[in-house]
C-alpha atoms as a PDB file:
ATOM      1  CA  UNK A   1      -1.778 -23.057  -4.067  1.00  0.00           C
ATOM      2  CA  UNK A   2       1.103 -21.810  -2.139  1.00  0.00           C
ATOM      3  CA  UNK A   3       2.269 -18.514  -3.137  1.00  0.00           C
ATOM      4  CA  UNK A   4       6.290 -18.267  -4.976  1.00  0.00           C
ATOM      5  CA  UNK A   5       7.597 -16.516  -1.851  1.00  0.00           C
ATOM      6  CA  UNK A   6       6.953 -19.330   0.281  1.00  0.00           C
ATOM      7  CA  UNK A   7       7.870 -21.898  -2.192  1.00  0.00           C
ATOM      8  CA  UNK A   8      11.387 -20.345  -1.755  1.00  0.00           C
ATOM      9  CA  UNK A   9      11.303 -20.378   1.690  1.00  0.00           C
ATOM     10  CA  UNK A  10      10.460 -23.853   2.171  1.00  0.00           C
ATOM     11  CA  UNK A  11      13.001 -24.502  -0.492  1.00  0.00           C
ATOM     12  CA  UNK A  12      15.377 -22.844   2.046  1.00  0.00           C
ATOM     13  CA  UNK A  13      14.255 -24.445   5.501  1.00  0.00           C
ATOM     14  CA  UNK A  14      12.465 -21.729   6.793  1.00  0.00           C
ATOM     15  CA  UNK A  15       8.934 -23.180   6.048  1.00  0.00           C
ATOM     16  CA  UNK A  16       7.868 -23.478   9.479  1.00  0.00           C
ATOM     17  CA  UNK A  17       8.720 -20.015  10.774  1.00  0.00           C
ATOM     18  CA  UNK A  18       6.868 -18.488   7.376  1.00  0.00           C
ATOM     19  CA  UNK A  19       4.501 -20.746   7.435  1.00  0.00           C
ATOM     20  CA  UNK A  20       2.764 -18.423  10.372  1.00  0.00           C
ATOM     21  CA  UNK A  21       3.165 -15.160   8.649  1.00  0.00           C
ATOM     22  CA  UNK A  22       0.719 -13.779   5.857  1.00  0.00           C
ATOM     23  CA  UNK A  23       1.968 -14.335   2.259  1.00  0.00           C
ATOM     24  CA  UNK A  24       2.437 -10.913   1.762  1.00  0.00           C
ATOM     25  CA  UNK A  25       4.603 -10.126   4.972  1.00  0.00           C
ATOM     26  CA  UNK A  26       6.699 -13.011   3.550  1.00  0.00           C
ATOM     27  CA  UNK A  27       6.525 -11.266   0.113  1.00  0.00           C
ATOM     28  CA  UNK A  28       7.705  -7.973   1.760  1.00  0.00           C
ATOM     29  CA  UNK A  29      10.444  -9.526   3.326  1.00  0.00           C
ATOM     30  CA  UNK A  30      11.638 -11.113   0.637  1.00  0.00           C
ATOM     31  CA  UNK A  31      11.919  -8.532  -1.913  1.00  0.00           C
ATOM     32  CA  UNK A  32      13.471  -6.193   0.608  1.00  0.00           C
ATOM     33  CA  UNK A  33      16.024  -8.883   1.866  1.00  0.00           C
ATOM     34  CA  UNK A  34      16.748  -9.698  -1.894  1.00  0.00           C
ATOM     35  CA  UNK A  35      16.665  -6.125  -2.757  1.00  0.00           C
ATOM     36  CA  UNK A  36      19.075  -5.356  -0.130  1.00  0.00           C
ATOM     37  CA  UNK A  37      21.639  -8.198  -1.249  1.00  0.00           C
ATOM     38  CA  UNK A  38      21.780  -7.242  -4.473  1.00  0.00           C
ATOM     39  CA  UNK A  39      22.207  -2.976  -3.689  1.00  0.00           C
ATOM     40  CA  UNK A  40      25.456  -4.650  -1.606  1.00  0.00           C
ATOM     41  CA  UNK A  41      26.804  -6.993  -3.929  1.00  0.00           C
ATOM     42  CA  UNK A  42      26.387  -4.455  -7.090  1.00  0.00           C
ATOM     43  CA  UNK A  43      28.381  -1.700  -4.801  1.00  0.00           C
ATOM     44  CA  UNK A  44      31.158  -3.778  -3.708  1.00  0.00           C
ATOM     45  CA  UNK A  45      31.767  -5.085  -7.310  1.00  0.00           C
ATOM     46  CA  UNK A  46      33.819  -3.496  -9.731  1.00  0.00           C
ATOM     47  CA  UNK A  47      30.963  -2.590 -12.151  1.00  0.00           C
ATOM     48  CA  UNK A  48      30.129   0.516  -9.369  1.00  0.00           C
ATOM     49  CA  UNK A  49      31.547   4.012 -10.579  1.00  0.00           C
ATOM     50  CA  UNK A  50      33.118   4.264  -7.337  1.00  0.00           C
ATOM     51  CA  UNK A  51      35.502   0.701  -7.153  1.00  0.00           C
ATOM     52  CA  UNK A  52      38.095   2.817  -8.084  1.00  0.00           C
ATOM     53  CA  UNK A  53      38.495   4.580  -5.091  1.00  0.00           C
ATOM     54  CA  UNK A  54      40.022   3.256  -1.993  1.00  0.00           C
ATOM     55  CA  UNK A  55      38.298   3.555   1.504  1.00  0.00           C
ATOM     56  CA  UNK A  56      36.539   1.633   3.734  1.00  0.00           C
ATOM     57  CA  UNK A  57      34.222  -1.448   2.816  1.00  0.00           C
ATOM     58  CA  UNK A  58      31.393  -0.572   5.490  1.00  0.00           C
ATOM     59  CA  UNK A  59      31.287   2.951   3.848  1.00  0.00           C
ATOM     60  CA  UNK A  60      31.066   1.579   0.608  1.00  0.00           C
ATOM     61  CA  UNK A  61      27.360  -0.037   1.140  1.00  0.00           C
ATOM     62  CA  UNK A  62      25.823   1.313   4.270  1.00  0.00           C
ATOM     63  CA  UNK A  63      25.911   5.091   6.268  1.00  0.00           C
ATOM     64  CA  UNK A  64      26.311   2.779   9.747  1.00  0.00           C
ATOM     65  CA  UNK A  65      30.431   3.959   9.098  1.00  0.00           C
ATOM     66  CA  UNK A  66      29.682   7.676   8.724  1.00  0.00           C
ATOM     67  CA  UNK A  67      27.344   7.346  11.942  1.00  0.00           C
ATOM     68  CA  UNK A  68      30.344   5.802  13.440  1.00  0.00           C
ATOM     69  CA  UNK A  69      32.833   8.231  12.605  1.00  0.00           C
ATOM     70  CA  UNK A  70      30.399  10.929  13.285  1.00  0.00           C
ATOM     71  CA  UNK A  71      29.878   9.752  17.086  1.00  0.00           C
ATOM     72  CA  UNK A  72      33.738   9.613  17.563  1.00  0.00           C
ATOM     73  CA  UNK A  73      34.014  13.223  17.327  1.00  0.00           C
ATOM     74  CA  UNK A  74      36.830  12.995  15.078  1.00  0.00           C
ATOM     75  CA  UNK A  75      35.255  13.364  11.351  1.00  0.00           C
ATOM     76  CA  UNK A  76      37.247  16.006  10.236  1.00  0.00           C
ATOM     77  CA  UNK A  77      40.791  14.044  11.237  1.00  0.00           C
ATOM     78  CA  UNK A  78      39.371  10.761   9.656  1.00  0.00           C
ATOM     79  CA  UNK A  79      37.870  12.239   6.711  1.00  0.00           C
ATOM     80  CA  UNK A  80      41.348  14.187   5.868  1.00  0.00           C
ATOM     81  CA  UNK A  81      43.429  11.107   6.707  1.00  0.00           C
ATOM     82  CA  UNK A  82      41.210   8.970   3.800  1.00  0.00           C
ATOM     83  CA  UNK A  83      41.212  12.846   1.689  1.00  0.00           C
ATOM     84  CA  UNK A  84      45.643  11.990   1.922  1.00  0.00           C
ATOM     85  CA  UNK A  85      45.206   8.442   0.506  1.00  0.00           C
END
């Protein structure tokens, strides 16, 4: 009997490429891609404390913006620039 996680993907076309993996590496994958949409789609909805205030999407759901602004060398003038908003 074919486990739930690759009933879904075989449901979605990727049968063949799971097909090779272990069900629980497909399980893991799963939940953590599933887990991830749903962290991103609660934050950028306006049932999050923090819809309210502007600033940028990519900050809004992920630190890969700080890390940006950080390696610019300018965090201080781009965090007082969104601080005026």
């Amino acid at each position: 009997m074919p486990s739930v996680s690759l009933a879904i993907c075989d449901y979605l076309g990727f049968a063949p490429i799971w097909q090779a993996l272990p069900p629980t590496v497909t399980s893991y994958a799963l939940f953590y891609a599933i887990l991830s949409a749903s962290v991103v789609t609660y934050r950028l909805s306006p049932l999050h404390p923090m819809y309210v205030f502007p600033g940028p999407r990519l900050a809004r759901f992920s630190k890969l913006w700080a890390m940006w602004v950080a390696s610019t060398g300018r965090q201080f003038t781009i965090y007082q620039e969104l601080h005026e908003r």
